[in-house]
C-alpha atoms as a PDB file:
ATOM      1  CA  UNK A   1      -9.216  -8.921  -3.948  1.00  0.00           C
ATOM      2  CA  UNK A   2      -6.683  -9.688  -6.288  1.00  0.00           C
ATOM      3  CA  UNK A   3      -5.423  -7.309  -9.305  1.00  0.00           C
ATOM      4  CA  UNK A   4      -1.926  -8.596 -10.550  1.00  0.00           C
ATOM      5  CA  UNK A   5       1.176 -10.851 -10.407  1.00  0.00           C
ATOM      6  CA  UNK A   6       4.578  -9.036 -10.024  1.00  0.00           C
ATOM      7  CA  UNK A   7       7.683 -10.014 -11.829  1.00  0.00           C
ATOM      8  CA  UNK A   8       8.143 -12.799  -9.362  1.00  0.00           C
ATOM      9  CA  UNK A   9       4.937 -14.170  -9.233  1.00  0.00           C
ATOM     10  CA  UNK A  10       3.726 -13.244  -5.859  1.00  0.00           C
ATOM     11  CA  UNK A  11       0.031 -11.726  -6.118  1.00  0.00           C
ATOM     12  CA  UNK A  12      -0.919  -8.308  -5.736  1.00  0.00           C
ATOM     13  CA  UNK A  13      -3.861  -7.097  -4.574  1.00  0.00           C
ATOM     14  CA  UNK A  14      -6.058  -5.435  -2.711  1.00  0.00           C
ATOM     15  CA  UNK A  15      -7.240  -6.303   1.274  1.00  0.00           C
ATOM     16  CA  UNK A  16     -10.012  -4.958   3.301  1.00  0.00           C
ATOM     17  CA  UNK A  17     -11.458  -6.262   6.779  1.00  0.00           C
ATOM     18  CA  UNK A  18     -14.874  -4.575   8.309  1.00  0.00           C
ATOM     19  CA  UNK A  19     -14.297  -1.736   5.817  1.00  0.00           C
ATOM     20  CA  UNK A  20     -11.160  -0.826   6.317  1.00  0.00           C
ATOM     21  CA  UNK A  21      -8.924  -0.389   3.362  1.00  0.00           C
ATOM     22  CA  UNK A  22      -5.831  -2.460   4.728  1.00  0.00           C
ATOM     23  CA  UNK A  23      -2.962  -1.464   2.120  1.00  0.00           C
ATOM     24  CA  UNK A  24      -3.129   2.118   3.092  1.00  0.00           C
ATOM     25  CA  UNK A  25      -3.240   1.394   6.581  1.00  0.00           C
ATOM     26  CA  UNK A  26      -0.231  -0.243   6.495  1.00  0.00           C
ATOM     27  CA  UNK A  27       1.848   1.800   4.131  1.00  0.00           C
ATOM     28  CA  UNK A  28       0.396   5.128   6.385  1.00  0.00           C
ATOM     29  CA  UNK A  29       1.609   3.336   9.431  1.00  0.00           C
ATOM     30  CA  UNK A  30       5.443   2.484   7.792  1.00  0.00           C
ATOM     31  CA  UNK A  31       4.668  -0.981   8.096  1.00  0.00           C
ATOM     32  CA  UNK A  32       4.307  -1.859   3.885  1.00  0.00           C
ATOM     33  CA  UNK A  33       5.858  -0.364   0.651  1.00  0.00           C
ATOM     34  CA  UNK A  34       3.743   1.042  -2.158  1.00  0.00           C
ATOM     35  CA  UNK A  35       5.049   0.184  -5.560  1.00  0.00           C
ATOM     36  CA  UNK A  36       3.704   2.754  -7.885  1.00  0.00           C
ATOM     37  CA  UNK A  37       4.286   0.343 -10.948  1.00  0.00           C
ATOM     38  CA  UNK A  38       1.839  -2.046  -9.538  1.00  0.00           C
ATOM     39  CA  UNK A  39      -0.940   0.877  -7.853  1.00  0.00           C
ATOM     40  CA  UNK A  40      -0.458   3.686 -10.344  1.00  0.00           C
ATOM     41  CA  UNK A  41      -3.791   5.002  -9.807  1.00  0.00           C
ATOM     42  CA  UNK A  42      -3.643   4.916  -6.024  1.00  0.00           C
ATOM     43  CA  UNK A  43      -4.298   8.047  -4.976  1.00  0.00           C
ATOM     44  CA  UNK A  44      -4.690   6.966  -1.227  1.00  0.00           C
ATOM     45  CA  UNK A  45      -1.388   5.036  -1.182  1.00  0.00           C
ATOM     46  CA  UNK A  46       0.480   7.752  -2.447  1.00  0.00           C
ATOM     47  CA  UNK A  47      -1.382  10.179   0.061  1.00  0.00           C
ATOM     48  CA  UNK A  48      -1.012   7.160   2.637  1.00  0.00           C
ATOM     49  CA  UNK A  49       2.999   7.413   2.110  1.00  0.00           C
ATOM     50  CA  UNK A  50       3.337  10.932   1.823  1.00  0.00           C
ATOM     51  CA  UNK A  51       1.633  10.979   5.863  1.00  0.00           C
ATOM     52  CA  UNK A  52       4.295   8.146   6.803  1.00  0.00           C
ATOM     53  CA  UNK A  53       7.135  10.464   5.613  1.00  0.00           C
ATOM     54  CA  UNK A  54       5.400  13.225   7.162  1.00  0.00           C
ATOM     55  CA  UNK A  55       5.314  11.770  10.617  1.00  0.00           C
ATOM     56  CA  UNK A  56       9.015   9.832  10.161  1.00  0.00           C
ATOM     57  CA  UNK A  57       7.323   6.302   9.776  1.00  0.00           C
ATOM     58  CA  UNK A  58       9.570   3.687   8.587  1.00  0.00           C
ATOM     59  CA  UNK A  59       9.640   0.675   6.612  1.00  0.00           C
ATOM     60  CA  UNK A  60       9.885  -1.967   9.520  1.00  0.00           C
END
């Protein structure tokens, strides 16, 4: 689904496949950023990066 555009033009949005809410999967599993600016009100990417910090996940 998209939501936005960020300062460079690339699209922001949100993916899902059979349910599964694919932004926080990847950001819990160090695999994606989450840029507050552009997800302000999402409270399960912030809980999704606070897990990967947890657990020593990193940015790949």
């Amino acid at each position: 689904m998209f939501v936005d555009k960020d300062r460079y033009g690339r699209l922001v949005g949100k993916a899902y496949s059979k349910g599964v809410y694919l932004n926080e999967l990847m950001v819990r599993e160090g695999y994606s950023w989450w840029y507050r600016d552009y997800a302000k009100n999402e409270i399960a990417l912030e809980m999704a990066e606070k897990a990967a910090r947890k657990n020593k996940k990193e940015i790949r």
